[in-house]
N, C-alpha and C. Protein backbone atom coordinates (compact mmCIF):
# COMPACT_ATOMS: atom_id res chain seq x y z
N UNK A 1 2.14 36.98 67.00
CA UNK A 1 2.20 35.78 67.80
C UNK A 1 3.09 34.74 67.08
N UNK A 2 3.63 34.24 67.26
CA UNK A 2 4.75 32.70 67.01
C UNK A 2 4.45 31.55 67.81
N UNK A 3 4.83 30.66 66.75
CA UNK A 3 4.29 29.27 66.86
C UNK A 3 5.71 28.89 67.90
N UNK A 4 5.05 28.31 68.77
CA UNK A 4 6.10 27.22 69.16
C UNK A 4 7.01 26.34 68.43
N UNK A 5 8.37 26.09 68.72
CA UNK A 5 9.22 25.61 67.55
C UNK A 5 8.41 23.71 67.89
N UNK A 6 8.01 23.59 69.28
CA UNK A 6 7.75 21.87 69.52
C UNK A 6 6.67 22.20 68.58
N UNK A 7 5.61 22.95 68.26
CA UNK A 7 4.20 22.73 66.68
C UNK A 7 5.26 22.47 65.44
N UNK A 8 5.56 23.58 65.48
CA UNK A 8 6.52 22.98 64.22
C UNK A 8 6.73 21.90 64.02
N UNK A 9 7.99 21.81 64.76
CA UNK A 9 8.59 20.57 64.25
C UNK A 9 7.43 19.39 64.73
N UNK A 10 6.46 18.60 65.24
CA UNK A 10 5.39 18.10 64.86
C UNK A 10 4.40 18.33 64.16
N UNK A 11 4.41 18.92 63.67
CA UNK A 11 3.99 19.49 61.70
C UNK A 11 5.04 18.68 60.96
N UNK A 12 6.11 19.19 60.66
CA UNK A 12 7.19 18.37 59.71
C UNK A 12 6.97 16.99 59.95
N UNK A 13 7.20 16.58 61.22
CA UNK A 13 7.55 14.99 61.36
C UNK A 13 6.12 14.13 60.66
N UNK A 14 4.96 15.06 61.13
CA UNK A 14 3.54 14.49 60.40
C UNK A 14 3.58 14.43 59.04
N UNK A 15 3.61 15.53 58.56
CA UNK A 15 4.52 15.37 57.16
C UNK A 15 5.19 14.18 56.47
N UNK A 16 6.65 14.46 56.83
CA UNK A 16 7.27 13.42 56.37
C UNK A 16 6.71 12.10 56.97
N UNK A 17 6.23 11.74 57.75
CA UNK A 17 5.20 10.43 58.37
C UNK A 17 4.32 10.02 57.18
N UNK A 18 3.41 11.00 57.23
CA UNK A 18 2.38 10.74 56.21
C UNK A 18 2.88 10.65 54.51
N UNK A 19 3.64 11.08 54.17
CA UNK A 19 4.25 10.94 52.75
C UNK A 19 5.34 9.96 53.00
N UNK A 20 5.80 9.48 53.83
CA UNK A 20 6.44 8.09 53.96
C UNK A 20 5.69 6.75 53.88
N UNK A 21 4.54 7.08 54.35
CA UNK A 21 3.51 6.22 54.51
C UNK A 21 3.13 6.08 53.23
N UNK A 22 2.55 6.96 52.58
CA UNK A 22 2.11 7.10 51.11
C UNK A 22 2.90 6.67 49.66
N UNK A 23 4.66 6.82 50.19
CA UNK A 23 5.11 6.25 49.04
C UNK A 23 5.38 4.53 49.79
N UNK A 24 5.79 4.52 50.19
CA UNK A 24 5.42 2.88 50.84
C UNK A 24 4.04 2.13 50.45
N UNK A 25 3.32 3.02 50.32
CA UNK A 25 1.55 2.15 49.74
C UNK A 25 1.77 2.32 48.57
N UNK A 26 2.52 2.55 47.63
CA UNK A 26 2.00 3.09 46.71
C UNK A 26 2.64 1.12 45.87
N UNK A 27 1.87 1.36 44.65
CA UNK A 27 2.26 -0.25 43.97
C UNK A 27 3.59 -0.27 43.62
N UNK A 28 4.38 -1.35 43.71
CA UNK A 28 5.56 -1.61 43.14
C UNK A 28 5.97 -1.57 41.91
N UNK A 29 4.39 -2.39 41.07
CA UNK A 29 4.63 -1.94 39.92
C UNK A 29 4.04 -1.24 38.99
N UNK A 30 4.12 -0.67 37.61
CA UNK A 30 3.63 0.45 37.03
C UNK A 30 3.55 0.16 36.40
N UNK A 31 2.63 0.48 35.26
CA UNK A 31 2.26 0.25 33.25
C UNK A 31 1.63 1.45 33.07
N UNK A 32 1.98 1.41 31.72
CA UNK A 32 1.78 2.38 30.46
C UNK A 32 1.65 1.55 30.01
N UNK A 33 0.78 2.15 28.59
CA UNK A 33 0.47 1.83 27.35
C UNK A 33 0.51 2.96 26.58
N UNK A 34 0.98 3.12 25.39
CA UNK A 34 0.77 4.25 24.58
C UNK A 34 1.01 3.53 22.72
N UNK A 35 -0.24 4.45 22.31
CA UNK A 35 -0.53 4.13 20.50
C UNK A 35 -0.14 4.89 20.01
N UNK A 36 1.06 4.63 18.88
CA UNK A 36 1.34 5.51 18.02
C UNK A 36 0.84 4.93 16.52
N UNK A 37 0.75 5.98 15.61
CA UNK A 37 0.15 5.81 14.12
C UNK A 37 1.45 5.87 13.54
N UNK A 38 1.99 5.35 12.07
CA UNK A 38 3.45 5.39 11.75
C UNK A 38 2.69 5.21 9.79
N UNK A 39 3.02 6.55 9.49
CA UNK A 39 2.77 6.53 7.53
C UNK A 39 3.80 5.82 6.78
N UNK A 40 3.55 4.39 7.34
CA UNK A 40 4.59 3.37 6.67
C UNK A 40 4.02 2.05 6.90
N UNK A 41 4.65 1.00 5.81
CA UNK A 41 3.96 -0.23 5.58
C UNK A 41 4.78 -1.03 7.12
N UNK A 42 3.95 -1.77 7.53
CA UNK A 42 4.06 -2.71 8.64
C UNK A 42 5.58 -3.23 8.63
N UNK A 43 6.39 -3.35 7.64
CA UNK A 43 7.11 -4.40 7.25
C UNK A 43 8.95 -3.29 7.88
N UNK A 44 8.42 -2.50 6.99
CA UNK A 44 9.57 -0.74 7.24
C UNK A 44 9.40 -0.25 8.18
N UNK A 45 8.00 -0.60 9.24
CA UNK A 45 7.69 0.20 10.75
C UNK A 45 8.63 -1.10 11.36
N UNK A 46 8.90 -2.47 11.40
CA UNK A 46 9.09 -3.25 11.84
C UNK A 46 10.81 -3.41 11.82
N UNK A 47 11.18 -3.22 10.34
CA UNK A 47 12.84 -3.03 9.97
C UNK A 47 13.28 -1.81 11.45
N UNK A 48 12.57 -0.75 11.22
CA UNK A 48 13.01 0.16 11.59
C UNK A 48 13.25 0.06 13.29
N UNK A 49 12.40 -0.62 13.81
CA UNK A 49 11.99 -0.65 15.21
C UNK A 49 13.15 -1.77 15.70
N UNK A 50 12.91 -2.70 15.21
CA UNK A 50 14.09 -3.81 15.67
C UNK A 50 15.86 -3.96 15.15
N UNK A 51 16.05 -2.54 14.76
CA UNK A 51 17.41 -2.06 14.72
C UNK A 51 17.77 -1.56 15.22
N UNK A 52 18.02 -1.92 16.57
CA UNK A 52 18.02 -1.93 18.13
C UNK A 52 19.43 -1.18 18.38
N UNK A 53 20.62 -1.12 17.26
CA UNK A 53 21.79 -0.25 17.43
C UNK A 53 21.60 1.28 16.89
N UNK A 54 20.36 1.46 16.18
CA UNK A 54 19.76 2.62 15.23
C UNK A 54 19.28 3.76 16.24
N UNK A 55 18.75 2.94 17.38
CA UNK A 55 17.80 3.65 18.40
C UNK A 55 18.13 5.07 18.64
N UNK A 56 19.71 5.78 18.62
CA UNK A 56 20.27 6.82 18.80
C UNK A 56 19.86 7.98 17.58
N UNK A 57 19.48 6.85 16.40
CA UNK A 57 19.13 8.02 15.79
C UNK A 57 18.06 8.73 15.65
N UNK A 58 16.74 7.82 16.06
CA UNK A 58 15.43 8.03 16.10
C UNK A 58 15.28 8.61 17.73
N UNK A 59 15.29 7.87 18.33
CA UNK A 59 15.36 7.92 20.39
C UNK A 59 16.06 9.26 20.46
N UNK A 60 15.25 10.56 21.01
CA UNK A 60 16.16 11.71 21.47
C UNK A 60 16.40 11.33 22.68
N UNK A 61 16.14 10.67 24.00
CA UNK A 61 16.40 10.52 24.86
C UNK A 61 17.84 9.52 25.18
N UNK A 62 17.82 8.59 24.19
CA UNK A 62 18.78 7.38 23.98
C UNK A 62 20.12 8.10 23.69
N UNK A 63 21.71 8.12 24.02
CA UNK A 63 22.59 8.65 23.89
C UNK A 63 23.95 7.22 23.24
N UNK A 64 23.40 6.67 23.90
CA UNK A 64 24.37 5.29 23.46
C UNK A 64 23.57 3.90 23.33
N UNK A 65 24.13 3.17 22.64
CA UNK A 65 23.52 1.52 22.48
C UNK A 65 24.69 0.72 22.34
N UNK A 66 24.77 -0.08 22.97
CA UNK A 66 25.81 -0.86 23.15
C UNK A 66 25.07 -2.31 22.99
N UNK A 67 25.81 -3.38 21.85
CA UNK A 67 24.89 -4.36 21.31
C UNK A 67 25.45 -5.43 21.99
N UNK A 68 25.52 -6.57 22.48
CA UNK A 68 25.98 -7.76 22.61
C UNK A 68 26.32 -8.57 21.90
N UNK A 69 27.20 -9.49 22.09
CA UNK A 69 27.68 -10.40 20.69
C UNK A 69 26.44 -11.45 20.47
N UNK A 70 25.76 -11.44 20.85
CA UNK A 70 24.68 -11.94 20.37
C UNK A 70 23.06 -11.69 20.02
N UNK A 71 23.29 -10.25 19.55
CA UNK A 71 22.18 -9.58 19.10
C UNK A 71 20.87 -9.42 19.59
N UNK A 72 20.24 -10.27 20.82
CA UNK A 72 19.15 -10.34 21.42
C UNK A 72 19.33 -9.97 22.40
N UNK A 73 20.35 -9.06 22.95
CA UNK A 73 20.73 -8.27 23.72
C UNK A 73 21.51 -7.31 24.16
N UNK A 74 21.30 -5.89 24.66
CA UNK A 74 21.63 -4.68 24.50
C UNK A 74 21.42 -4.07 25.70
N UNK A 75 22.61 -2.75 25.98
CA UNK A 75 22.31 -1.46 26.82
C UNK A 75 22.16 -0.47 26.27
N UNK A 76 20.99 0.36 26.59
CA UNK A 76 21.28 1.67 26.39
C UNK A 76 21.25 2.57 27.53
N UNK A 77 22.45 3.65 26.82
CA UNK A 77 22.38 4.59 28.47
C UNK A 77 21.60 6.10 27.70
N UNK A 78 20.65 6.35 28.74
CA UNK A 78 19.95 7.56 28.75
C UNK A 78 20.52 9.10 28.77
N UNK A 79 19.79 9.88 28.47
CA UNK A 79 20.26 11.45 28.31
C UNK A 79 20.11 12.19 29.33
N UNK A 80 18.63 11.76 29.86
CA UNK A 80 18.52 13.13 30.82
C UNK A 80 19.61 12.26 32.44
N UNK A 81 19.26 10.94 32.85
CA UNK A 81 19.55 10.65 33.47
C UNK A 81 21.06 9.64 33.67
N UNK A 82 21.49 9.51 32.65
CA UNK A 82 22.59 8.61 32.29
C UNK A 82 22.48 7.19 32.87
N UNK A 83 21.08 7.23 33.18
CA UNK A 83 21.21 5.35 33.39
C UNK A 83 21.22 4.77 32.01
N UNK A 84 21.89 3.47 32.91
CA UNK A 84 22.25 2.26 31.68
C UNK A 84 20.58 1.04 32.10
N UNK A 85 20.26 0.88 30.80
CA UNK A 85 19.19 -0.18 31.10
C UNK A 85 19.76 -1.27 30.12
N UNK A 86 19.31 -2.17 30.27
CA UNK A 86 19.78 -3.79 29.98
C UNK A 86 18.46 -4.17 29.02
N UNK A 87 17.95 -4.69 28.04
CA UNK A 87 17.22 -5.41 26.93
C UNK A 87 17.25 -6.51 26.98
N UNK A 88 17.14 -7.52 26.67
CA UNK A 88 16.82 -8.64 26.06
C UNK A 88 15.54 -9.37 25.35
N UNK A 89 15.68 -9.96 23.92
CA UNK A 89 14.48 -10.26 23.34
C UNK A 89 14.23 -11.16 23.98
N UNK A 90 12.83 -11.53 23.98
CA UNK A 90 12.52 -13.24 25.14
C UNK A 90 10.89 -12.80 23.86
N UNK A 91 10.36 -12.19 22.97
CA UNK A 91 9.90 -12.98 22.24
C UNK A 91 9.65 -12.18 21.23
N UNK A 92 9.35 -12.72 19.96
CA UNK A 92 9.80 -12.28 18.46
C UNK A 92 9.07 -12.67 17.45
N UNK A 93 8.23 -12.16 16.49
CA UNK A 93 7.52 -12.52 15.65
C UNK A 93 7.54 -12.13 14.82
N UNK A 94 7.93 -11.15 14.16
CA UNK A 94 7.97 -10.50 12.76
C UNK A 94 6.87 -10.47 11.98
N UNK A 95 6.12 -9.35 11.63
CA UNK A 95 6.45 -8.20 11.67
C UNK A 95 5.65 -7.68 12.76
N UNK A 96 4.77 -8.42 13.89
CA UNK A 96 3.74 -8.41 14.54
C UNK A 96 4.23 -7.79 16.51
N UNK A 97 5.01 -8.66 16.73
CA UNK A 97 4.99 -8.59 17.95
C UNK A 97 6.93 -8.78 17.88
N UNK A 98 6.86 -7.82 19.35
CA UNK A 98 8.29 -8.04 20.02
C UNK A 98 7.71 -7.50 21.66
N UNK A 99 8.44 -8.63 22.80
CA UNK A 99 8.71 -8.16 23.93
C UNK A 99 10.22 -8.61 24.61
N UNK A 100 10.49 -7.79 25.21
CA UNK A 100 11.54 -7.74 25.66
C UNK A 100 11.40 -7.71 27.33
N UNK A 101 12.85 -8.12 28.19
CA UNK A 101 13.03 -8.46 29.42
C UNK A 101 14.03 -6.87 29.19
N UNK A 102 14.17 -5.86 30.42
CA UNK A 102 14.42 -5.04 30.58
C UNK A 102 14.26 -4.51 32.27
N UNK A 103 15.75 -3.77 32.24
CA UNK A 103 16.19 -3.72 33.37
C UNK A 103 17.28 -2.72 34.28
N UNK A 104 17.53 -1.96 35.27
CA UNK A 104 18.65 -1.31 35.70
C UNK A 104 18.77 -2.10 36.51
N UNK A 105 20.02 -2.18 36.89
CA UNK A 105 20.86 -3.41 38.07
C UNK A 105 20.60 -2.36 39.61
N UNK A 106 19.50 -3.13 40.54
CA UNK A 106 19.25 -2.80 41.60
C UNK A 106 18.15 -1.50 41.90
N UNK A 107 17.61 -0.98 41.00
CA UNK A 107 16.85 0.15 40.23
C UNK A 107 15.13 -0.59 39.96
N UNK A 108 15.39 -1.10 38.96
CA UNK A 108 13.93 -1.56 38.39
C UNK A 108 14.29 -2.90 37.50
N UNK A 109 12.95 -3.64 36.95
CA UNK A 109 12.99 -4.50 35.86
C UNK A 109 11.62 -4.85 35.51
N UNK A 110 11.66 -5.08 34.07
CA UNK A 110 9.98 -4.62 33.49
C UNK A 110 10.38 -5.84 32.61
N UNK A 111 9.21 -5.08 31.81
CA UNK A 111 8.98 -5.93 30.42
C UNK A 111 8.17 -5.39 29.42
N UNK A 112 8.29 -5.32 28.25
CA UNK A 112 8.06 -3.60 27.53
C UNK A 112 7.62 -4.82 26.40
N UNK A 113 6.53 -4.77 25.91
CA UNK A 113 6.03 -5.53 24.60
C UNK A 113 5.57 -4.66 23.36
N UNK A 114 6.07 -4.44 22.14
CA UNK A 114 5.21 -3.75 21.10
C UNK A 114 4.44 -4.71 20.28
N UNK A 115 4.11 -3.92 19.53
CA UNK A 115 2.67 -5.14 18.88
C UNK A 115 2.33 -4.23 17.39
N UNK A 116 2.45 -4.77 15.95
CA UNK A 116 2.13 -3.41 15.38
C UNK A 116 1.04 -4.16 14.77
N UNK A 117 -0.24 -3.39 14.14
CA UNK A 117 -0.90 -4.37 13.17
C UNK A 117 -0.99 -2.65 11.94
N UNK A 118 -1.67 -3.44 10.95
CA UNK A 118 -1.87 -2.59 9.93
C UNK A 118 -3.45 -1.89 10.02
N UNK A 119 -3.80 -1.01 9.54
CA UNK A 119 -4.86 -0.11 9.94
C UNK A 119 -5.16 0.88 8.50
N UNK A 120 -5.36 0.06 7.20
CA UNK A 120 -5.53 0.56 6.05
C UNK A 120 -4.73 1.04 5.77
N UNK A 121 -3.71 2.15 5.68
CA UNK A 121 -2.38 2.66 4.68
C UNK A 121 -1.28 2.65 5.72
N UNK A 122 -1.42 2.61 6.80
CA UNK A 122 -0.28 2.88 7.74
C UNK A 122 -0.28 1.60 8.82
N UNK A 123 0.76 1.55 9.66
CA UNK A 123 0.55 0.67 10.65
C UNK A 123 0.42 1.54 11.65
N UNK A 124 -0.32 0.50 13.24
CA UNK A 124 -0.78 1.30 14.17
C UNK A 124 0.54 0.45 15.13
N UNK A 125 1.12 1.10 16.24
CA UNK A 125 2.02 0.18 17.14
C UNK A 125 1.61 0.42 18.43
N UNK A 126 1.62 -0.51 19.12
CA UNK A 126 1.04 -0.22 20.78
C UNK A 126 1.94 -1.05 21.88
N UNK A 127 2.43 -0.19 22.10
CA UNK A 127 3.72 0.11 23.42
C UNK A 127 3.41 -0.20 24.83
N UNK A 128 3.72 -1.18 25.65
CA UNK A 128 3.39 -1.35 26.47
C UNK A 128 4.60 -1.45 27.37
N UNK A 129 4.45 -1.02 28.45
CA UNK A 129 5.95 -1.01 29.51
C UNK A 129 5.52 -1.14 30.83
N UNK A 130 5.72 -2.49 31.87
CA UNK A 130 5.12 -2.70 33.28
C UNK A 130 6.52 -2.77 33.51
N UNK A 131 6.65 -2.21 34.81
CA UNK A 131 8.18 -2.22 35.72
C UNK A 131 7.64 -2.59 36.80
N UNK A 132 8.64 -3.00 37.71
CA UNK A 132 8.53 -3.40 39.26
C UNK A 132 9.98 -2.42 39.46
N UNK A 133 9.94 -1.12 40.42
CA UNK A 133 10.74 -0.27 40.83
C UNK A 133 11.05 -1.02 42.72
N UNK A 134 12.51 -1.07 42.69
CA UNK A 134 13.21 -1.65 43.87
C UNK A 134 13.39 -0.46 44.68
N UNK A 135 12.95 -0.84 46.47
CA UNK A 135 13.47 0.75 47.30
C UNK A 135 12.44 1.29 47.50
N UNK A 136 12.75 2.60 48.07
CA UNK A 136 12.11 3.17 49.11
C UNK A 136 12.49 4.87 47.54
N UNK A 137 13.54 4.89 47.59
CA UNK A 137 14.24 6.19 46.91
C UNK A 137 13.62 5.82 45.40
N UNK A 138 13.91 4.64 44.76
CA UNK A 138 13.90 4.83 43.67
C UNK A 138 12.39 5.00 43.31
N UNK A 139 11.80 4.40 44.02
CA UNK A 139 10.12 4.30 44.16
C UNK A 139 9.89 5.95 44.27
N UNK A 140 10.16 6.75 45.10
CA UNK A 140 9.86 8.00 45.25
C UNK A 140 10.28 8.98 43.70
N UNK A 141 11.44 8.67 43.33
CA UNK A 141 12.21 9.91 42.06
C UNK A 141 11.03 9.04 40.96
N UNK A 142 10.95 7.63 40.81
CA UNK A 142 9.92 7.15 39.69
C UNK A 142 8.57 8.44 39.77
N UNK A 143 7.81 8.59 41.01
CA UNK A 143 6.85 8.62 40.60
C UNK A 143 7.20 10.86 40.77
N UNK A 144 8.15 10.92 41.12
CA UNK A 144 7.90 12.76 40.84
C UNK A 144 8.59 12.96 39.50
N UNK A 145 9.75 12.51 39.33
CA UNK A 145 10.34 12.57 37.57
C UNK A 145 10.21 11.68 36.26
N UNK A 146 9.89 11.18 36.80
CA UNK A 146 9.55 9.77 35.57
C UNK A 146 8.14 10.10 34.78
N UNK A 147 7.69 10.40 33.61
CA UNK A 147 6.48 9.92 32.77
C UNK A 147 6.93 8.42 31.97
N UNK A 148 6.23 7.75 33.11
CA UNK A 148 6.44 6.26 32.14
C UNK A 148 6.33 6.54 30.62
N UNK A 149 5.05 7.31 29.68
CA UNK A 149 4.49 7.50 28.55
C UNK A 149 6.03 7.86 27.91
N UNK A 150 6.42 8.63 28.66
CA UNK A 150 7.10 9.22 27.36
C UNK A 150 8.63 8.46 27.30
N UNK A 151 8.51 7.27 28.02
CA UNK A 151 9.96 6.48 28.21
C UNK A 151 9.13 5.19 26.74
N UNK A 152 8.20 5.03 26.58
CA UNK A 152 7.65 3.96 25.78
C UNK A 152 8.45 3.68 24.57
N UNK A 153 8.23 4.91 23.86
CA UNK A 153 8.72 5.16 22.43
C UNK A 153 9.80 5.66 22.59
């Protein structure tokens, strides 16, 4: 027996209806948090982190860093996806806290804060990254390819 092609294709259209519907509800914006442990004094976890042109060597995902003439701001373009994201410091404490304004032009824009404290021989750092994703498309590839977690560090 065979389905009528009119079931069908009102199957699909329900489909794509209902998962249109669903990425449309879904929140605009997103957070992570993720803790990493680092077997180093607060001071060398801190050098290391805010040498923001270095990132290529530590960052496997990071492929380029491009610095600004005024140091509190930077692009880097990505590996798997070759976007360029935009940085800027907007606040700074040494050796404690850094957050940054961060961004793709027409894509997304967040704000990514680390925080390190000390935790008896090592420091502990805790990564935080909220975005607001722009669209209908970009909202959809965020949530099937994207692990916010592993964009943190």
């Amino acid at each position: 027996m065979t389905t009528p092609l009119s079931l069908i294709i009102l199957i699909d259209a329900l489909f794509v209806g209902l998962t249109l519907f669903a990425v449309i509800k879904m929140p605009p914006i997103t957070s992570a948090t993720v803790e990493v442990r680092f077997d180093a004094p607060i001071d060398s976890v801190w050098q290391a982190y805010t040498d923001f042109e270095s990132q290529t060597e530590w960052r496997a995902d990071v492929v380029d860093v491009i610095m600004a003439a005024n140091d509190n701001q930077w692009t880097e373009t990505l590996k798997a996806s070759g976007m360029t994201i935009t940085f800027e410091v907007i606040e700074q404490i040494p050796p404690r806290r850094l957050v940054l304004k961060t961004g793709a032009d027409g894509i997304f824009e967040g704000r990514y804060t680390a925080e390190f404290r000390l935790d008896e021989t090592s420091t502990v750092g805790i990564f935080t990254e909220e975005s607001t994703v722009f669209g209908l498309i970009p909202k959809v590839m965020q949530r099937i390819f994207v692990n916010q977690k592993n964009l943190i560090l």
